[in-house]
N, C-alpha and C. Protein backbone atom coordinates (compact mmCIF):
# COMPACT_ATOMS: atom_id res chain seq x y z
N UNK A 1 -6.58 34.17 42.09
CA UNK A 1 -6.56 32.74 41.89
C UNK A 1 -6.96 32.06 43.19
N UNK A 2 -8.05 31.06 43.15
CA UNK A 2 -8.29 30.23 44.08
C UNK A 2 -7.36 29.83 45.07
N UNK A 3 -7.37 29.46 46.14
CA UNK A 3 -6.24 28.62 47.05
C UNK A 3 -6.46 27.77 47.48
N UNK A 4 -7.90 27.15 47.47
CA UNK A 4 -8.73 26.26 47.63
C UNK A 4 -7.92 25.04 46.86
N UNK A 5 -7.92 23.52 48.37
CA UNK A 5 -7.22 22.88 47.87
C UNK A 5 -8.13 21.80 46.67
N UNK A 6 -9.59 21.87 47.29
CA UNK A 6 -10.37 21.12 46.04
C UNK A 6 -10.03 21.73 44.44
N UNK A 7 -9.91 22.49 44.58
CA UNK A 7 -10.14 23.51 43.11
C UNK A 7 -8.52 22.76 42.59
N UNK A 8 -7.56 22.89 43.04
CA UNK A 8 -6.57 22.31 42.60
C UNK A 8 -6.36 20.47 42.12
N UNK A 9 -7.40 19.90 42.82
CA UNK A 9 -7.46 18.36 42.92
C UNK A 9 -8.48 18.31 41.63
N UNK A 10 -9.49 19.25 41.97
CA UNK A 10 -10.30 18.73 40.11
C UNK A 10 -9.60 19.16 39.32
N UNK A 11 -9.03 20.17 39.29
CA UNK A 11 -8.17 20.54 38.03
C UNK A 11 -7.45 19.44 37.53
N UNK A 12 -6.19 18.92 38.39
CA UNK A 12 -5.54 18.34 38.16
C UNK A 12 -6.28 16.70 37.66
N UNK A 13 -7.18 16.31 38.24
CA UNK A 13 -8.33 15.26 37.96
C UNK A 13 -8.72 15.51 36.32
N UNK A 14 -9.25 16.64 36.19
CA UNK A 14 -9.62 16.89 34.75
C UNK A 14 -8.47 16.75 33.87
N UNK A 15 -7.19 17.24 34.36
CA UNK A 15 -6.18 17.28 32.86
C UNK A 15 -5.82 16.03 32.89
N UNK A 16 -5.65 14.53 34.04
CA UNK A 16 -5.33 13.63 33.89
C UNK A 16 -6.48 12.76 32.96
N UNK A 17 -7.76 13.37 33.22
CA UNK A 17 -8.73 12.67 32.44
C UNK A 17 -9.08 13.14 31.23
N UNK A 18 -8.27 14.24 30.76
CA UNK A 18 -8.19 14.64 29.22
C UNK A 18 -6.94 14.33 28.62
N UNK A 19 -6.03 14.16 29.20
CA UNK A 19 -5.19 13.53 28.80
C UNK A 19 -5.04 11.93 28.56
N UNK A 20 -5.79 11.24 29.05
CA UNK A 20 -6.41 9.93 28.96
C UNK A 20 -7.20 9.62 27.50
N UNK A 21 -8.18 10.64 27.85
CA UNK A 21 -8.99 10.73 26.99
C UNK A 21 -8.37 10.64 25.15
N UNK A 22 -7.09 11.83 25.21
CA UNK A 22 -6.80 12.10 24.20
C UNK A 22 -5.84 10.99 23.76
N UNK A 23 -4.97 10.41 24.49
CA UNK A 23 -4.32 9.29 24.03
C UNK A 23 -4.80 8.08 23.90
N UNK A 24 -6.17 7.53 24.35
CA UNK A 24 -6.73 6.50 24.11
C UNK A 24 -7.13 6.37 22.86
N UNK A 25 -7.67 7.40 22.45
CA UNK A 25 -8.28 8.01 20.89
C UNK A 25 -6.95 8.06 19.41
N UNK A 26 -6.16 8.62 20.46
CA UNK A 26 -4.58 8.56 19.48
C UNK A 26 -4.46 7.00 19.34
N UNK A 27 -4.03 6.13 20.23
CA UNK A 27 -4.24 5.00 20.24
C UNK A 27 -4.65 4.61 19.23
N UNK A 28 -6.25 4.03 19.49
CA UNK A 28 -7.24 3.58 18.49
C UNK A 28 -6.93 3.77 17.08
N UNK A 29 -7.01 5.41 16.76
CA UNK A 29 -6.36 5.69 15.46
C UNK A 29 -5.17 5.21 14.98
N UNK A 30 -4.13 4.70 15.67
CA UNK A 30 -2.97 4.70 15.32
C UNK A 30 -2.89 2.82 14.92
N UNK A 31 -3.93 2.25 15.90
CA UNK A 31 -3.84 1.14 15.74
C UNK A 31 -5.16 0.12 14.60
N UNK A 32 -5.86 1.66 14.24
CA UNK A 32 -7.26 1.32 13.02
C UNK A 32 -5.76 1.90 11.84
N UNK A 33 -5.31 2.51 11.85
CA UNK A 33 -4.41 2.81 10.76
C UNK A 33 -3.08 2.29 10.31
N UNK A 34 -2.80 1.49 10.96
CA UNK A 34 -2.11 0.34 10.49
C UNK A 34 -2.89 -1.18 10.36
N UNK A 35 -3.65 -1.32 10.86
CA UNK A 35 -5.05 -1.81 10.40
C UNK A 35 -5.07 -2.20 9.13
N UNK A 36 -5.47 -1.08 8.96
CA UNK A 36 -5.50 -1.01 6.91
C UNK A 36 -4.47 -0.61 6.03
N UNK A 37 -3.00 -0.35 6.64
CA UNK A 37 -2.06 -0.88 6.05
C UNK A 37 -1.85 -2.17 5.93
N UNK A 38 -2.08 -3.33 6.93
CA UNK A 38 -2.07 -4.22 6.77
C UNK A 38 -2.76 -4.80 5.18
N UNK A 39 -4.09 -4.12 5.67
CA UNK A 39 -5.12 -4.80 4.31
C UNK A 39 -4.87 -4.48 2.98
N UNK A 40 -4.11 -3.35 3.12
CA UNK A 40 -3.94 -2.77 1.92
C UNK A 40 -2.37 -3.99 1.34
N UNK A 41 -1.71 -4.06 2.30
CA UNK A 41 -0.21 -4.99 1.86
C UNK A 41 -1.06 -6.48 1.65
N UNK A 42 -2.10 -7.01 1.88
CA UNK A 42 -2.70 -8.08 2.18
C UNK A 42 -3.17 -8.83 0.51
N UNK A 43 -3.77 -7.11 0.29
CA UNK A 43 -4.86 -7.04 -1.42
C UNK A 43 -3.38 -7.26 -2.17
N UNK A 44 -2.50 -6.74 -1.82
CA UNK A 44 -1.37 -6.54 -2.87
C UNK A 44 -0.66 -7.69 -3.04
N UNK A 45 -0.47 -8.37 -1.73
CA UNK A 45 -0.21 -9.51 -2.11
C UNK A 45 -1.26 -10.41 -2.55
N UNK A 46 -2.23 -10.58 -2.59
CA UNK A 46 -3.00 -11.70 -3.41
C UNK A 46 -2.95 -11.42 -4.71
N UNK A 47 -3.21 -10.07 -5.48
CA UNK A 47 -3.30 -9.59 -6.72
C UNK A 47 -2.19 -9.72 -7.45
N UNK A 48 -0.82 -9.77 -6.68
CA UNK A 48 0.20 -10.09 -7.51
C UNK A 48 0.75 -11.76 -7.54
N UNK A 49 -0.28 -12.39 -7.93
CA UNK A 49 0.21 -14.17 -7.50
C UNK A 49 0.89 -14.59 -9.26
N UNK A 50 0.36 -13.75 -9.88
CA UNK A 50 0.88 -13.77 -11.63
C UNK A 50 2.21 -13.30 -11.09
N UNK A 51 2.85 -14.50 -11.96
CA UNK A 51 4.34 -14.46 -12.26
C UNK A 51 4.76 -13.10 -13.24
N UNK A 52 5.77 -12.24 -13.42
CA UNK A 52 5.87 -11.15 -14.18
C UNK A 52 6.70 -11.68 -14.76
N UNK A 53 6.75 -11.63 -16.65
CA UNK A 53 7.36 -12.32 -17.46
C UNK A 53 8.70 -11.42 -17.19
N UNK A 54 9.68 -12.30 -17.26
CA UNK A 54 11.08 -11.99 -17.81
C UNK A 54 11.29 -11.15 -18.98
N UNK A 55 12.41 -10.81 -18.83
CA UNK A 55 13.17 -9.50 -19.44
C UNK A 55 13.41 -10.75 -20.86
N UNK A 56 13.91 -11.83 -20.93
CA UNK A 56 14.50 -12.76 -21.75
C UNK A 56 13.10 -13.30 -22.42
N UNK A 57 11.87 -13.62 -22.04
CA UNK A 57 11.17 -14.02 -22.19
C UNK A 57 10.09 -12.97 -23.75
N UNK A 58 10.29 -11.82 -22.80
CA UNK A 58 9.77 -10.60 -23.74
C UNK A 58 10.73 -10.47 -24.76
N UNK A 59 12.23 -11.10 -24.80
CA UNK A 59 13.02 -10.74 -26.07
C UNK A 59 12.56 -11.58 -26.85
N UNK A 60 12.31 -13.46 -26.58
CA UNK A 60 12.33 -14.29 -27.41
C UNK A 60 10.73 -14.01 -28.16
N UNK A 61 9.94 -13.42 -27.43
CA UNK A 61 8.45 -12.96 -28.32
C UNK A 61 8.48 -11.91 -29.05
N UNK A 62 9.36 -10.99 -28.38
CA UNK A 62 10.02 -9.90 -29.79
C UNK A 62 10.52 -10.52 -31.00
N UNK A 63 11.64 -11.42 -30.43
CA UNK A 63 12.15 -12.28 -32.08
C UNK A 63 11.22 -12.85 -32.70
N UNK A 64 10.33 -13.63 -32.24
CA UNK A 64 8.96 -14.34 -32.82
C UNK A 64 8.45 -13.96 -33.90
N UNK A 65 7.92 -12.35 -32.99
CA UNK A 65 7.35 -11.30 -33.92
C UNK A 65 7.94 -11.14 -35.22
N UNK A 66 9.19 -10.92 -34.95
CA UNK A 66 9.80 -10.43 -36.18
C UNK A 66 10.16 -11.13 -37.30
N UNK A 67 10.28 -12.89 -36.88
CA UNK A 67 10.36 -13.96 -37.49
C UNK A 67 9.04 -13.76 -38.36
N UNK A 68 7.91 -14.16 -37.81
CA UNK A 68 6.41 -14.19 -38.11
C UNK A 68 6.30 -13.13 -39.18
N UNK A 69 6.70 -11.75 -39.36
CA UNK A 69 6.94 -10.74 -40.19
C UNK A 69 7.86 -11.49 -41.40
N UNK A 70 8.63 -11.76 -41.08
CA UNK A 70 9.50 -11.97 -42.57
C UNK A 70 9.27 -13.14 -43.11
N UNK A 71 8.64 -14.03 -42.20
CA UNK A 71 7.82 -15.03 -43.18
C UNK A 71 6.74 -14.61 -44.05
N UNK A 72 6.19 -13.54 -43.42
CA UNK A 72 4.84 -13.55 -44.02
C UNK A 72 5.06 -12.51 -45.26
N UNK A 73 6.33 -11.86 -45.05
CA UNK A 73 6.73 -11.01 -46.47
C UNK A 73 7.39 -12.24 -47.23
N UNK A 74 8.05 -12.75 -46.74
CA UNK A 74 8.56 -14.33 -47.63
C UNK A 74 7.20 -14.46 -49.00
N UNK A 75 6.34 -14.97 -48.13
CA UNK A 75 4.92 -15.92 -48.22
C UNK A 75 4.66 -14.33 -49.48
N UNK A 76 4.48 -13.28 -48.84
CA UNK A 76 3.73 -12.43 -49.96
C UNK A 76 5.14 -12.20 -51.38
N UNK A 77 5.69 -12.68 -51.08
CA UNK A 77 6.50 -12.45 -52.19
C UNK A 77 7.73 -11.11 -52.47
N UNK A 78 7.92 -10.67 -51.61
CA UNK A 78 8.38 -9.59 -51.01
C UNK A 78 9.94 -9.89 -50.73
N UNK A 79 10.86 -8.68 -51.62
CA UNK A 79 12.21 -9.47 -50.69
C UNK A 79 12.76 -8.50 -49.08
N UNK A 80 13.12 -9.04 -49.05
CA UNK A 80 13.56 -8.60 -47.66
C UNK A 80 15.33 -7.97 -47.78
């Protein structure tokens, strides 16, 4: 092994500048990838601006239905 004190100074030069290297890049990625979590929570909220009908709402159009049915067997002559 070398004893040479240059040989020790680039070394150490190189792993600080690959180690740079590699976390700048981690970085970037980390901060392009919440990025588009953002966009993605962004789409979701615009797409959901429709109100979602009620639980009560879907019963009283169930009863409707079923009203609308026994009239119309009424109407055909039909007993119920």
């Amino acid at each position: 092994m070398p004893q040479d004190p240059n040989f020790y100074i680039i070394v150490g030069a190189f792993a600080v500048l690959c180690v740079g290297i590699v976390s700048t890049l981690s970085l970037r990625g980390w901060r392009d990838w919440i990025a588009l979590k953002h966009a993605e929570l962004d789409l979701a909220r615009q797409g959901s601006d429709a109100p979602v009908p009620s639980a009560t709402s879907r019963i009283e159009v169930a009863d409707l239905k079923e009203r609308v049915k026994k009239l119309e067997a009424i109407a055909a002559g039909i007993d119920i």
